[in-house]
C-alpha atoms as a PDB file:
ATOM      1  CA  UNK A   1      11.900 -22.696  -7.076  1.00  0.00           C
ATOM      2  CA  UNK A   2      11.387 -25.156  -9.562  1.00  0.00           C
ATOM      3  CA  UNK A   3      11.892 -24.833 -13.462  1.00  0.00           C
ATOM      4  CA  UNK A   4       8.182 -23.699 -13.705  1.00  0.00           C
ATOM      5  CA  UNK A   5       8.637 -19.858 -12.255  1.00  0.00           C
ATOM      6  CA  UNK A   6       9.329 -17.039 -14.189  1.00  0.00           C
ATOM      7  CA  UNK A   7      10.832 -13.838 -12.705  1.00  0.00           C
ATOM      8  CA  UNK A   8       8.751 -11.295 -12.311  1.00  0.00           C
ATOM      9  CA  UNK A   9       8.546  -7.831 -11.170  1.00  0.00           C
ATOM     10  CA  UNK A  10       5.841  -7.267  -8.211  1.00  0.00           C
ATOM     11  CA  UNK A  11       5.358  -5.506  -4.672  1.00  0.00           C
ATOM     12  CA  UNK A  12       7.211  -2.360  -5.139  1.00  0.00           C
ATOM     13  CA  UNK A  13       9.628  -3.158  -8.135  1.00  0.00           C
ATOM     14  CA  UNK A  14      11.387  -5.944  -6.423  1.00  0.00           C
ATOM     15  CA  UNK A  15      12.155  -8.881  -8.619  1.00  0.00           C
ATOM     16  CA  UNK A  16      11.448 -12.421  -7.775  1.00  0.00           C
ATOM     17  CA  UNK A  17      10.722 -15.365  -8.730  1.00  0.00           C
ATOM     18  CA  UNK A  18       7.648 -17.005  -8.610  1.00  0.00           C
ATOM     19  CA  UNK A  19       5.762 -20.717  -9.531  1.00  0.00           C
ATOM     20  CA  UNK A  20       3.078 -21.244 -11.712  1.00  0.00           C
ATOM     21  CA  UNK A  21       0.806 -21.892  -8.276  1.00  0.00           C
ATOM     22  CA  UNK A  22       1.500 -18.368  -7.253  1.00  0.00           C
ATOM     23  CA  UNK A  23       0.987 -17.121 -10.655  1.00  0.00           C
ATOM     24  CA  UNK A  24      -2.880 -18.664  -9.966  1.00  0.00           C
ATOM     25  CA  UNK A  25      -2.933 -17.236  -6.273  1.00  0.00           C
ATOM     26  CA  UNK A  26      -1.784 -13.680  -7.605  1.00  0.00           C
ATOM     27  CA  UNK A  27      -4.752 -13.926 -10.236  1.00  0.00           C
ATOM     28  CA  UNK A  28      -7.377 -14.507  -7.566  1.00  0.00           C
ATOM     29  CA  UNK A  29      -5.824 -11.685  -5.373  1.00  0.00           C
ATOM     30  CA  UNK A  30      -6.598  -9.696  -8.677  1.00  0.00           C
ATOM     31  CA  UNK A  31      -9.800 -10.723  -8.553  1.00  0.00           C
ATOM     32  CA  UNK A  32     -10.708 -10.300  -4.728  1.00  0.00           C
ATOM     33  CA  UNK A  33      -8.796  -6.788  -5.362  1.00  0.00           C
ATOM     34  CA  UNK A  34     -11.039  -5.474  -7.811  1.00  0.00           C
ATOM     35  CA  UNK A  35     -14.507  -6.592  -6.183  1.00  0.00           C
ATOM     36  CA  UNK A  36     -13.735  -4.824  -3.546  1.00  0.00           C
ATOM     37  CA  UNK A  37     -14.520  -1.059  -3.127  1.00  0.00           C
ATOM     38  CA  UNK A  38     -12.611  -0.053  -0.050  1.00  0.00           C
ATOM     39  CA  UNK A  39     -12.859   3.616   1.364  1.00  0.00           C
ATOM     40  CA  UNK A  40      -9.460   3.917   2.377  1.00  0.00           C
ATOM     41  CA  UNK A  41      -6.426   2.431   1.343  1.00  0.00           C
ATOM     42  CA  UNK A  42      -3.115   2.550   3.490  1.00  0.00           C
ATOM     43  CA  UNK A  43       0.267   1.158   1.976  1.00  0.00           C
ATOM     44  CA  UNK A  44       2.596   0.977   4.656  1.00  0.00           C
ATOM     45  CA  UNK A  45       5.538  -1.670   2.914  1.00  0.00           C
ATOM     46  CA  UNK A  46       7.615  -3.351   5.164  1.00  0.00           C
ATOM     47  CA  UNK A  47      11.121  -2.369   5.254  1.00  0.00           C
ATOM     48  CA  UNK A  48      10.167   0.876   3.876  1.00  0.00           C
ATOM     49  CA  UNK A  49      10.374   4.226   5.053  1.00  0.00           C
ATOM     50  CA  UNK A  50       8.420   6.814   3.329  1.00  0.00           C
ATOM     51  CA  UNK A  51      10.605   8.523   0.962  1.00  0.00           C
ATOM     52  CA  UNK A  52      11.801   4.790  -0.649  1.00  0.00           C
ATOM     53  CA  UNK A  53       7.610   4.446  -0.923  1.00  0.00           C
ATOM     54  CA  UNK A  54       6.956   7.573  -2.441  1.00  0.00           C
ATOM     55  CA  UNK A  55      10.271   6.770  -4.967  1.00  0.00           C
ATOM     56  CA  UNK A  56       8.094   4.183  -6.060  1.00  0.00           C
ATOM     57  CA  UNK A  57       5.088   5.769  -6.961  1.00  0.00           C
ATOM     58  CA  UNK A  58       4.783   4.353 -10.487  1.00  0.00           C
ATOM     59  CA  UNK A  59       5.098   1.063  -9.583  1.00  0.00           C
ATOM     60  CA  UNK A  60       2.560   1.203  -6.802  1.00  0.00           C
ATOM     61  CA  UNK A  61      -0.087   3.021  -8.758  1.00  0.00           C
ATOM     62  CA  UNK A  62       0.107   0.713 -11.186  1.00  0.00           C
ATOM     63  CA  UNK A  63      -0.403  -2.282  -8.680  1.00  0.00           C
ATOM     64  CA  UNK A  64      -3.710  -1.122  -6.907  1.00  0.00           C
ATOM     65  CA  UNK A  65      -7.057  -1.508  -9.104  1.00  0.00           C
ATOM     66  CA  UNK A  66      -8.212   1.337 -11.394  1.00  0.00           C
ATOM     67  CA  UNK A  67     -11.769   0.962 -10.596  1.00  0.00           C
ATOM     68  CA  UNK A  68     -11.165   1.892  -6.752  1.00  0.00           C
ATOM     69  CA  UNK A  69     -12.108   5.158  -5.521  1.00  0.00           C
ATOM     70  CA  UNK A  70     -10.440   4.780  -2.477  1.00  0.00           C
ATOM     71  CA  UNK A  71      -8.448   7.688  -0.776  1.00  0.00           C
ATOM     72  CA  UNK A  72      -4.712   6.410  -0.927  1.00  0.00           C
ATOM     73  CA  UNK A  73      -2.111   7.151   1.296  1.00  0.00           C
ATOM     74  CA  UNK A  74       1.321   6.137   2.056  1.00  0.00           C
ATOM     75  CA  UNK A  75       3.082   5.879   5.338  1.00  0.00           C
ATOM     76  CA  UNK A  76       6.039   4.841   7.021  1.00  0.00           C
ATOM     77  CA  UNK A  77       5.758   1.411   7.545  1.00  0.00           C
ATOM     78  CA  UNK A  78       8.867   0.821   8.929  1.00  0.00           C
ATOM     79  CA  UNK A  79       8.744   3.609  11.563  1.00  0.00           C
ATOM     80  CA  UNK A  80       4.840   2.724  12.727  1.00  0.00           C
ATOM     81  CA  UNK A  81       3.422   0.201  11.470  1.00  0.00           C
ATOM     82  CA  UNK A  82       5.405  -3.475  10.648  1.00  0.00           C
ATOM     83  CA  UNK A  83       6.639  -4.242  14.162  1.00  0.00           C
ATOM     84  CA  UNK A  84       5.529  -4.268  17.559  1.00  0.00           C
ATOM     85  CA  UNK A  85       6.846  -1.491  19.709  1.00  0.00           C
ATOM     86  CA  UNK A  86       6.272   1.652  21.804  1.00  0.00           C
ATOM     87  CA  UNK A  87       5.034   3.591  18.220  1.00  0.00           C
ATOM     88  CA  UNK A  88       1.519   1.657  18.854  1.00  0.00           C
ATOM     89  CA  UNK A  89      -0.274   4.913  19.345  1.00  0.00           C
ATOM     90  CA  UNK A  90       1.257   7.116  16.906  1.00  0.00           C
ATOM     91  CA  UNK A  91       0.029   4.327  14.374  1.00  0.00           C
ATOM     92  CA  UNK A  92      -2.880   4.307  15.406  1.00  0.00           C
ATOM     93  CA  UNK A  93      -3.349   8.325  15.070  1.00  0.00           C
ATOM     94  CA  UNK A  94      -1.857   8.350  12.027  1.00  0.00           C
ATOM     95  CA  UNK A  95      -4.494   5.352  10.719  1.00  0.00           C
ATOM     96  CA  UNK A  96      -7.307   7.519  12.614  1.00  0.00           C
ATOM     97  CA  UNK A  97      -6.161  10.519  10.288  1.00  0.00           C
ATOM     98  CA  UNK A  98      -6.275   8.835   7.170  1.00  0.00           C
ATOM     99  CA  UNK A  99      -9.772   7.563   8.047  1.00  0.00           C
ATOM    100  CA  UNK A 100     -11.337  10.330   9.469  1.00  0.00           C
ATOM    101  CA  UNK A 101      -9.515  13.341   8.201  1.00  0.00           C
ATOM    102  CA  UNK A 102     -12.268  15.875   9.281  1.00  0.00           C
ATOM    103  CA  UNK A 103     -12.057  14.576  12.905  1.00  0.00           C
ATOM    104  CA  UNK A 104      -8.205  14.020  13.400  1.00  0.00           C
ATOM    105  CA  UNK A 105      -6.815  16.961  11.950  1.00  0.00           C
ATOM    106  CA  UNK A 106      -4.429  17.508  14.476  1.00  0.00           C
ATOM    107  CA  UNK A 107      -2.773  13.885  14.073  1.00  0.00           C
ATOM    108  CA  UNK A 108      -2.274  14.463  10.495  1.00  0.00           C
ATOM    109  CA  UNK A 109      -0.615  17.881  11.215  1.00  0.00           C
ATOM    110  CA  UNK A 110       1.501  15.853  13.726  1.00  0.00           C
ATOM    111  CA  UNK A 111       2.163  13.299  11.563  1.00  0.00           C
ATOM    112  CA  UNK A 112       2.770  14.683   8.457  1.00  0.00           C
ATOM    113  CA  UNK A 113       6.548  13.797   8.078  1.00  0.00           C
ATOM    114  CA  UNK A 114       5.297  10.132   7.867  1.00  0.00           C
ATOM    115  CA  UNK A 115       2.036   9.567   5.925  1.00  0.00           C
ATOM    116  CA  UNK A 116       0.981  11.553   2.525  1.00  0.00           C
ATOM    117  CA  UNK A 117      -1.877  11.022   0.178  1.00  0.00           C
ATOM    118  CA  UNK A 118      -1.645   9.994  -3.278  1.00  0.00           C
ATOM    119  CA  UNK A 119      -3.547  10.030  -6.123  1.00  0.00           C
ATOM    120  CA  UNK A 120      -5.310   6.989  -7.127  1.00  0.00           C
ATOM    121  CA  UNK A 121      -4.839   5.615 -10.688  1.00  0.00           C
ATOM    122  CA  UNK A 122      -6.865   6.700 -13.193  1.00  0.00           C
ATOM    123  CA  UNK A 123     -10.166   4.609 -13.847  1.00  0.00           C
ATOM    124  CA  UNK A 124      -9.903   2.034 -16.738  1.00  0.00           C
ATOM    125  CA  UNK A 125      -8.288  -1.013 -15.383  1.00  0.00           C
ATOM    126  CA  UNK A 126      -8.911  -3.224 -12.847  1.00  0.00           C
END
């Protein structure tokens, strides 16, 4: 990077640097972020299994917009979800339980090892 970045902490508490362009592209992400109003939200972090996600709880909740309502869940998105392989379906029951809990019951049951719902952030920020 060039002498313009800053480090910063972002994603899940991972430090890195970043320019002053991505500074500007992270603001409009912001932006887009809070104008939308999205039912469901599913984190599923590359790299990540779900107990690393769930260690960092604080740092996602304060990463997804306060003025969502959204039901939030986390998953393993290492096991299911960030590379192609023979786990297709089980990804897609455990997306079809976090969408539709009242009609894929059984998936969550199945699949409750790997996904868990969170508590949004409180309202106030966005």
């Amino acid at each position: 990077m060039l002498g313009l970045g800053r480090k910063e902490r972002m994603g899940l508490g991972m430090e890195v640097g970043i320019t002053l362009e991505e500074e500007a592209v992270a603001a409009e992400v912001a932006v887009l972020q809070a104008a939308l109003e999205p039912d469901v939200v599913i984190v599923k972090p590359c790299g990540f299994g779900l107990d690393r996600t769930l260690g960092e709880l604080d740092v996602l909740r304060e990463a997804l917009p306060r003025s969502w309502r959204a039901r939030v869940y986390v998953a393993d998105g290492n096991a299911y979800f960030n590379r192609p392989g023979p786990r297709i379906v089980e990804s897609l029951e455990i997306m079809a339980a976090c969408m539709h809990p009242e009609s894929f019951g059984d998936f969550a049951e199945k699949h409750a090892a790997s996904v868990q719902r969170i508590t949004a952030p409180a309202p106030g920020r966005s």
